[in-house]
Every structure is written in C-alpha cells, then in structure tokens.
Protein backbone atom coordinates (compact mmCIF):
# COMPACT_ATOMS: atom_id res chain seq x y z
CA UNK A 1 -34.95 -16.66 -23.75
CA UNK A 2 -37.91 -18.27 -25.61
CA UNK A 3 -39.40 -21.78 -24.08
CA UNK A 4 -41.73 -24.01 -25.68
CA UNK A 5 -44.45 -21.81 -23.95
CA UNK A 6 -43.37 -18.44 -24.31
CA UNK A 7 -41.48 -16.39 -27.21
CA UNK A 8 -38.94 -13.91 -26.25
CA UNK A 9 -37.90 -10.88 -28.08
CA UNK A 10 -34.74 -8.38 -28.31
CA UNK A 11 -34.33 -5.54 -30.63
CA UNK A 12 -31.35 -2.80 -31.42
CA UNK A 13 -31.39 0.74 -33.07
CA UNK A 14 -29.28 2.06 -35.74
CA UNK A 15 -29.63 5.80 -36.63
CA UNK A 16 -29.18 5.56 -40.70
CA UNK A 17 -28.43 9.71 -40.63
CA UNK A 18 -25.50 8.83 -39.03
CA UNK A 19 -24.66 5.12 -39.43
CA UNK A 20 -24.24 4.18 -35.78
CA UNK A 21 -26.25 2.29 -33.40
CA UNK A 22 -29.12 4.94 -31.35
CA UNK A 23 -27.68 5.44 -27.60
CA UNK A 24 -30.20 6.32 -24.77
CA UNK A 25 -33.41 5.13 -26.23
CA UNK A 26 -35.84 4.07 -24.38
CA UNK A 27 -37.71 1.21 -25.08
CA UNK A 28 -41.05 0.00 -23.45
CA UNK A 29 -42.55 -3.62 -23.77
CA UNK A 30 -45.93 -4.28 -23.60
CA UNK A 31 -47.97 -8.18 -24.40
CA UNK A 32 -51.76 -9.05 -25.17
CA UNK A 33 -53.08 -13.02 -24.87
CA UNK A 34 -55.38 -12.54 -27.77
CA UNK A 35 -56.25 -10.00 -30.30
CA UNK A 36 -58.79 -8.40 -28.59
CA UNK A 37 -57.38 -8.67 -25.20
CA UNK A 38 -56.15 -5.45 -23.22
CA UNK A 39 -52.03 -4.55 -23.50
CA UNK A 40 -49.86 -5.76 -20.38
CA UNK A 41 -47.05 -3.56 -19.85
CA UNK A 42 -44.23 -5.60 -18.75
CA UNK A 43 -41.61 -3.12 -18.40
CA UNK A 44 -38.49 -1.05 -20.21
CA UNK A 45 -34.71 -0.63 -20.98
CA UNK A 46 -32.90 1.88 -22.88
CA UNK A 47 -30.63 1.22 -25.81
CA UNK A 48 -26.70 0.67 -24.98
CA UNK A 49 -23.85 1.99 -27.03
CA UNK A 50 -24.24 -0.95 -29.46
CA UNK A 51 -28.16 0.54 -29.61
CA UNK A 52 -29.04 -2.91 -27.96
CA UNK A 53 -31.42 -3.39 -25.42
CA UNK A 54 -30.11 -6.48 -23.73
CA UNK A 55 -32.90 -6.73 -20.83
CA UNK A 56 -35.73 -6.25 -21.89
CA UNK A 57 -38.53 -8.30 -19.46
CA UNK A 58 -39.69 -11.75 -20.65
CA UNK A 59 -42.92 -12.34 -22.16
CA UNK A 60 -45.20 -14.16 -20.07
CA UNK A 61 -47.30 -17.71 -21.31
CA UNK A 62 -49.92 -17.40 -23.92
CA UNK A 63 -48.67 -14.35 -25.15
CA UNK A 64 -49.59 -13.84 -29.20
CA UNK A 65 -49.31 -10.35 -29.87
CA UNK A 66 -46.44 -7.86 -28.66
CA UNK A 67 -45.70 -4.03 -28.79
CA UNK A 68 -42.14 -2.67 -28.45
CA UNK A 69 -42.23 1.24 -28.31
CA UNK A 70 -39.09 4.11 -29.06
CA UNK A 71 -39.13 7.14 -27.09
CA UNK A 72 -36.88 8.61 -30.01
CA UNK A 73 -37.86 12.40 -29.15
CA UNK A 74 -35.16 12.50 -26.60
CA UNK A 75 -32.88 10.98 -28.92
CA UNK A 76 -33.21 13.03 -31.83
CA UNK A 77 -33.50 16.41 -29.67
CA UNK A 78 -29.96 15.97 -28.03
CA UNK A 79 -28.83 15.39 -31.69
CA UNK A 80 -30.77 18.56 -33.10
CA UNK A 81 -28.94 20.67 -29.60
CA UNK A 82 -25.46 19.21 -30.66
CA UNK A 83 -25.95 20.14 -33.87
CA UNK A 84 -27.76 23.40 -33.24
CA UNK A 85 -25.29 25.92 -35.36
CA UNK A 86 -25.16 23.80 -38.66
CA UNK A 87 -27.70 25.74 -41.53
CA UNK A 88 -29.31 22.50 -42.76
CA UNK A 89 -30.77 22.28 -38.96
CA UNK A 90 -32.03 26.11 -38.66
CA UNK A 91 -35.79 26.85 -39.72
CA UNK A 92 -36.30 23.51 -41.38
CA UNK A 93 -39.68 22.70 -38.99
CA UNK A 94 -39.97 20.13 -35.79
CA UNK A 95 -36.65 18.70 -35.41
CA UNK A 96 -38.40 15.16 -35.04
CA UNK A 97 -41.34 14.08 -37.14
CA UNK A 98 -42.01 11.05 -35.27
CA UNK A 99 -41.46 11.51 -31.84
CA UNK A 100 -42.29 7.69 -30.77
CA UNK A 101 -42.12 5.00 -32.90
CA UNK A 102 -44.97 1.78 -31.92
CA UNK A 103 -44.64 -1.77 -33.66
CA UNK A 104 -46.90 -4.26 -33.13
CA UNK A 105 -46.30 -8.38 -34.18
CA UNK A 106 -47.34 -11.65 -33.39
CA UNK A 107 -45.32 -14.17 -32.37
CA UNK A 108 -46.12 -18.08 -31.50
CA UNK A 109 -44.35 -19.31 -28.51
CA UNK A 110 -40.91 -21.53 -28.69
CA UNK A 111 -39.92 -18.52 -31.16
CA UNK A 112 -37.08 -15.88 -30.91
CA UNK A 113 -38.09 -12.45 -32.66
CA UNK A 114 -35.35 -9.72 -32.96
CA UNK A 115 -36.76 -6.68 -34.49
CA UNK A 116 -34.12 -3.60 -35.33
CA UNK A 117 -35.64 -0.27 -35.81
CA UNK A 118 -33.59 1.49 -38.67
CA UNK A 119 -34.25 4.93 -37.67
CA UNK A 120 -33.41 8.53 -38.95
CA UNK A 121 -35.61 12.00 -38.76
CA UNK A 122 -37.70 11.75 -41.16
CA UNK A 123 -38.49 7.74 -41.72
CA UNK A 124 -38.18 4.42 -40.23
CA UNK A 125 -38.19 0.74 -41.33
CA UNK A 126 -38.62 -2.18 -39.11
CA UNK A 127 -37.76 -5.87 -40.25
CA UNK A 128 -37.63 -9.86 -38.33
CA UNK A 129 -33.91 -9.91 -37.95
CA UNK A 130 -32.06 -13.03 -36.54
C-alpha cells in the first residue's frame, strides 16, 4: 500500500504462448534512493495461479527508482519437459532465450505502480497497468 511517503508496487505474469497467467515465478524486489545510489534488496514472492504476486515487500521512504526481476528459466523449462515429445520443441536451440527478465522504473511516492510482464519464449513486453 502506497503512503504519501512511499510508493508501492504489485505486478502479475501472463504467458502469451499459452494465454494463462505464469505459475511458480519467482519474483525478486530490489529499491535505490537516488540514481546513483547502490540497489537494496528487499525481498521475493513467486507468482500464484492467477500469475499474481500478492506480497511482495513494501518499498521503504525515499525510494525513486525500483527493480522487479523474473526467474522465468524455471518456468519455461518445466514447460519445455512437459512438452518434451512435441516436434516444434526438438532441436529448435535453448528452450529459453531469456532466462531472467530485469525492469527498472521510477516511481514518486503516494503512487501505486502495477507492472504485468507479458511473457512468452522468445519476447516480452512490460507496460504501467492499473
């Protein structure tokens, strides 16, 4: 929950390949006070079966910069081993391209920012959701 001195933040997953929320993620939280201050990790969650992390830790006062990253390795590996038998998945390279996905925004305090990772193998968009 954002105050009038800190910002808080929440995020979910959706796996476009497949059109359902990401289960199992994990998700680590870090915060700066500054540009060119040194990252604070504050702590992690993993995604839900909604692909909603619903505790992630709060952000402490005077924080202006924050960094959520995906471990989505793990994610897309136990996909690949489920689907291990199907020939578009045989001899078509690393079964994940980006093995962690790292975004980085500001935010002002008093402010809510939800940020939703659509995800799939090969690509990834981020947006400021509500």
């Amino acid at each position: 929950m954002s105050t009038s001195t800190t910002a808080s933040v929440s995020t979910h997953i959706l796996d476009t390949s497949v059109g359902r929320p990401a289960e199992g993620v994990a998700v680590h939280l870090a915060a700066r006070a500054g540009r060119d201050a040194d990252w604070r990790a504050l702590g992690g969650s993993a995604t839900d079966a909604d692909g909603r992390c619903k505790d992630l830790p709060a952000l402490p006062e005077g924080t202006t910069h924050v960094r959520l990253d995906f471990s989505v390795e793990p994610y897309f590996h136990s996909k690949a081993d489920a689907q291990q038998d199907a020939p578009a998945n045989r001899d078509s390279g690393p079964a994940v391209f980006f093995p962690e996905v790292a975004i980085t925004f500001a935010v002002v305090p008093g402010e809510h920012y939800h940020v939703p990772l659509l995800l799939n193998p090969f690509g990834y968009s981020v947006y400021r959701g509500s």
